[in-house]
Protein backbone atom coordinates (compact mmCIF):
# COMPACT_ATOMS: atom_id res chain seq x y z
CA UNK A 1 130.39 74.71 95.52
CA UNK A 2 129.29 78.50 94.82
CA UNK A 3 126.01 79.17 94.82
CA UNK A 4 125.07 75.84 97.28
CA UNK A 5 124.50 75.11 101.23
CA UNK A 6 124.33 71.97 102.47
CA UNK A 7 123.28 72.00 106.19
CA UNK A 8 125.06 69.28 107.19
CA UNK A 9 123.42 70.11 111.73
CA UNK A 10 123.52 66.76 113.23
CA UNK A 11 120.11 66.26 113.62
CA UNK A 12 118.89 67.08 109.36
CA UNK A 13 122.01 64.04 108.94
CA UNK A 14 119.92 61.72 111.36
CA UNK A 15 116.72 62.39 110.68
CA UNK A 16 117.41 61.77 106.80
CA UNK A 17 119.50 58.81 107.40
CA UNK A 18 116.06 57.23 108.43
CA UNK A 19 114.54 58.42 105.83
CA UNK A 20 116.82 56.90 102.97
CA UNK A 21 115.91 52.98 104.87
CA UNK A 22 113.53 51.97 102.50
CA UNK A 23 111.77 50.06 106.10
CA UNK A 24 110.57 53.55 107.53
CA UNK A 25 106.84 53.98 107.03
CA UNK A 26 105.02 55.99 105.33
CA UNK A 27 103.81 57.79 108.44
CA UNK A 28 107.54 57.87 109.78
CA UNK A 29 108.54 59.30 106.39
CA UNK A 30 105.96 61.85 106.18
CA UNK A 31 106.76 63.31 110.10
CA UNK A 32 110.56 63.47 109.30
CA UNK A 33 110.60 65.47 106.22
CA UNK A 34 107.87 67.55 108.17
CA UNK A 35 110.75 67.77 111.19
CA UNK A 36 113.87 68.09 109.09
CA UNK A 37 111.95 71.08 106.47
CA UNK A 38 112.13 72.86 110.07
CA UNK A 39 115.63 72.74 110.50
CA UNK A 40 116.27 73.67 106.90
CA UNK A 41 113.96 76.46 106.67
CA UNK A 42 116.17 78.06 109.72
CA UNK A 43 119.22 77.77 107.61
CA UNK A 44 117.41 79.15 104.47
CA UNK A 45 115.84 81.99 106.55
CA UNK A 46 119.25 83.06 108.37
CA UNK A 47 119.80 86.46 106.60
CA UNK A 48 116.33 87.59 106.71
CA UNK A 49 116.52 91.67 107.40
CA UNK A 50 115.51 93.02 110.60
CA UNK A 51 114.35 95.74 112.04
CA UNK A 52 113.44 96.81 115.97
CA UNK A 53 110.18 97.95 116.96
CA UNK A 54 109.45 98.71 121.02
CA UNK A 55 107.74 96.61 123.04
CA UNK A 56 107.14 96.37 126.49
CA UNK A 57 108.01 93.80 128.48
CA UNK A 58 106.88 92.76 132.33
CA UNK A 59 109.71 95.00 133.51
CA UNK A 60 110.31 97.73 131.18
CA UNK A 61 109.83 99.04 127.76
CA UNK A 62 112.83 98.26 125.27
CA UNK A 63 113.53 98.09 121.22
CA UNK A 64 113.41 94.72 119.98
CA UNK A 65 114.20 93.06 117.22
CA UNK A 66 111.64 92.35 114.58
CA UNK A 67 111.40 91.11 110.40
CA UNK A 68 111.57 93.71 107.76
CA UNK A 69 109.38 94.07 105.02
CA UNK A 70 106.79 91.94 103.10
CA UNK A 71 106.24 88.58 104.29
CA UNK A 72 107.72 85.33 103.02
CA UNK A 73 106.57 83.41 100.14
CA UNK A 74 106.81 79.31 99.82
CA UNK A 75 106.39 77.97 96.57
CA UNK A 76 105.46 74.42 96.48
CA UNK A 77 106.23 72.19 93.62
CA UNK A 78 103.86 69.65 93.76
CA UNK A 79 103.36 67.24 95.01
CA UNK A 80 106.36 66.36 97.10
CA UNK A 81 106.68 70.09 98.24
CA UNK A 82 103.97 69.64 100.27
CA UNK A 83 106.28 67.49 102.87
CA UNK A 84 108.41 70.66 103.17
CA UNK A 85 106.27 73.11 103.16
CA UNK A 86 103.98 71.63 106.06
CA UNK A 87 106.78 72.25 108.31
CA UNK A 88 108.20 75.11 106.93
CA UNK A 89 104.74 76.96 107.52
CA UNK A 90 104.49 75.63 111.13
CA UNK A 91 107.71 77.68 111.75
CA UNK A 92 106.78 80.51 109.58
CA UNK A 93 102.78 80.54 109.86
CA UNK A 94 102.65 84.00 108.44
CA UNK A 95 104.09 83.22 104.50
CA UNK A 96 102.28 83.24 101.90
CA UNK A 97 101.90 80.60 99.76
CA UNK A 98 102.40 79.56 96.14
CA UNK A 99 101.92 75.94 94.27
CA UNK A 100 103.69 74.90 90.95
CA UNK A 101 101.93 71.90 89.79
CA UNK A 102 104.65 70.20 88.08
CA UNK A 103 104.73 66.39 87.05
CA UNK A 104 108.04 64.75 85.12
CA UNK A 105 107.18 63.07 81.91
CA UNK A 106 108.68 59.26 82.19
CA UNK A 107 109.96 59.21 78.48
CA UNK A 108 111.37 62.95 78.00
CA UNK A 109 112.16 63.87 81.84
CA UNK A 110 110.55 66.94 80.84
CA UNK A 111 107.95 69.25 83.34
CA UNK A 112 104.65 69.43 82.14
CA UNK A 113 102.85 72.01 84.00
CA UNK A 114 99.49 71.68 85.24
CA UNK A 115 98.50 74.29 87.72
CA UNK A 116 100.09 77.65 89.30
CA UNK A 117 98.86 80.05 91.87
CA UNK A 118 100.71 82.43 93.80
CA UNK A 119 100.33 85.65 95.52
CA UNK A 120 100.09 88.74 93.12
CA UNK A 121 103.39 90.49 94.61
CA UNK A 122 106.25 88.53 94.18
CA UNK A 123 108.76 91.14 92.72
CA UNK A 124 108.22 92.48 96.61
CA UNK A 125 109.05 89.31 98.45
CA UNK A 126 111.94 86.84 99.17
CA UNK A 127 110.43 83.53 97.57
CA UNK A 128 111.77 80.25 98.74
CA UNK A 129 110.73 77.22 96.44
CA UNK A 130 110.27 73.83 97.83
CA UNK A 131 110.69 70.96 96.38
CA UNK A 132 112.53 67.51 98.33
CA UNK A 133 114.29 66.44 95.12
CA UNK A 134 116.69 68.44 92.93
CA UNK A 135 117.46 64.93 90.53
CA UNK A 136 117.47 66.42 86.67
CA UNK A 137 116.37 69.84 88.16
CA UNK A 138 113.74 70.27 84.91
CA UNK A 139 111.01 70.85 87.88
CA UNK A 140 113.25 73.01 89.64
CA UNK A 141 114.19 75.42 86.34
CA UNK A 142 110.74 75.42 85.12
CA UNK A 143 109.30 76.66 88.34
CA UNK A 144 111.42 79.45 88.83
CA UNK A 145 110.92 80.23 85.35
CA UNK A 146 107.49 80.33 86.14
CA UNK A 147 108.17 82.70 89.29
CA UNK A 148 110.46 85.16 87.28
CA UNK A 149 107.44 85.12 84.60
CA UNK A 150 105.09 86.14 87.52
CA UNK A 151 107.82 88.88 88.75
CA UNK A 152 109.45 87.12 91.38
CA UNK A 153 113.15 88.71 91.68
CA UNK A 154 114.68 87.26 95.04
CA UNK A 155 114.34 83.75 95.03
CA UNK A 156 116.07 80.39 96.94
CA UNK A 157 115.49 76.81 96.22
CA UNK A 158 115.54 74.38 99.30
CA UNK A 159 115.88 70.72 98.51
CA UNK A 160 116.20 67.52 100.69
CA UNK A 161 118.86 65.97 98.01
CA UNK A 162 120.46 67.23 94.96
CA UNK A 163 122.34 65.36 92.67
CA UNK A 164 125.56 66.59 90.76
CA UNK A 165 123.71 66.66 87.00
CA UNK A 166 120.78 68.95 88.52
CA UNK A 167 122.93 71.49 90.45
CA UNK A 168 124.52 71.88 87.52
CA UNK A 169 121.93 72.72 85.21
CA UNK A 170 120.12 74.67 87.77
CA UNK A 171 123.13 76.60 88.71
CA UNK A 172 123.77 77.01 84.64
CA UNK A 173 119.92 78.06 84.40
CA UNK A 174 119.53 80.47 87.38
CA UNK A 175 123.11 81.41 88.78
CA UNK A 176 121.49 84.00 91.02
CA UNK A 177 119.15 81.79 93.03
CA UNK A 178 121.18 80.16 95.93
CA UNK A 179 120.32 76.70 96.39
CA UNK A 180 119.78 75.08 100.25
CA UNK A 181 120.16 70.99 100.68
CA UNK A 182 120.56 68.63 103.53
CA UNK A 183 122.50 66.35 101.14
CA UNK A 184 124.27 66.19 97.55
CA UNK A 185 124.04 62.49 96.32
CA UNK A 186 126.82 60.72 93.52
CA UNK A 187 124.41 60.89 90.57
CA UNK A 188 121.36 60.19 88.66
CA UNK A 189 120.59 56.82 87.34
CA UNK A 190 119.29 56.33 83.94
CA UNK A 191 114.93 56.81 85.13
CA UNK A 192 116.60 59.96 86.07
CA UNK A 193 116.34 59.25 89.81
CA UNK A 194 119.10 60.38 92.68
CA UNK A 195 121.73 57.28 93.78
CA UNK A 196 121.89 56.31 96.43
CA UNK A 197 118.68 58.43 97.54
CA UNK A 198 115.31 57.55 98.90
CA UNK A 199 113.24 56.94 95.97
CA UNK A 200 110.52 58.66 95.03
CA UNK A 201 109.76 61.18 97.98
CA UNK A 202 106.06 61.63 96.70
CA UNK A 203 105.56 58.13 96.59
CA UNK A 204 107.06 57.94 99.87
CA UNK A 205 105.03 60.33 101.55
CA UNK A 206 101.69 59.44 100.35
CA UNK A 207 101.85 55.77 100.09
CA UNK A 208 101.63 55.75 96.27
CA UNK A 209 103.75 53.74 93.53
């Protein structure tokens, strides 16, 4: 599908296989979407620009290979981004940081917004939004409506699972954002949630119902 990776490494298949069981804890849950958002972030990071600098090493001095321009930003839909973004920021320490308080009305499946807070520069920085779930994708449009609002102009969106319906209106919404996943599910059921899935990954992650 244009637009979409799925990084379908060995070890992302695994890791979320055990996360679908609906027997995994909530502390096994919560340290394999922190270990799998590090295999995806490598995947959404691959054409990053570079640039050499010299160094010296122990035995001689050399130009090396180094990241160009501003650093990264992560925007975090809330809650569930969180789980990504934990990991994500032990690989990249140096990103900056944005949160999209977003929650899904039950009746309308609509995103209310509640909170926002990113870094004043975005039109100068590849922005990668987080979020485990791509289900309806409402979350997903309205934040990056919100970043394009705040100037953002490069942008990804990295998911856990997507389902058919939200790629869709995602990719219909913002064709130019590419969008990263480990896995694209059959379809939403009628709460609006992905089949087969893992239920609610907030839920999930923080012990909640």
């Amino acid at each position: 599908m244009q637009g979409i990776t799925i990084v379908d490494h060995p070890l992302v298949q695994h890791k979320l296989t055990i996360m679908r069981d609906k027997n995994t804890s909530t502390a096994g849950f919560r340290q394999l979407l922190r270990e799998i958002s590090l295999l995806l972030c490598y995947e959404v990071t691959r054409d990053l620009e570079l640039t050499t600098r010299v160094i010296e090493t122990p035995l001689t001095t050399m130009e090396a290979p180094t990241l160009e321009g501003k650093k990264l930003v992560f925007a975090s839909v809330l809650r569930a981004g969180n789980g990504l973004l934990d990991g994500m920021l032990d690989l990249v320490p140096a990103a900056r940081v944005a949160h999209i308080g977003l929650y899904r009305d039950p009746d309308t499946l609509e995103a209310i917004e509640y909170f926002f807070k990113a870094p004043s520069d975005l039109g100068d920085r590849l922005v990668i939004v987080v979020d485990p779930m791509l289900a309806t994708a409402n979350s997903a449009v309205a934040a990056v409506d919100k970043l394009k609002e705040r100037g953002a102009t490069s942008l990804s969106f990295l998911c856990l699972l997507a389902a058919p319906e939200g790629i869709a209106h995602f990719r219909n919404t913002h064709p130019d954002v590419p969008i990263f996943t480990a896995a694209i599910d059959e379809r939403l059921d009628e709460r609006g949630y992905i089949v087969p899935g893992l239920g609610d990954a907030g839920d999930r992650m923080y012990g909640t119902k």
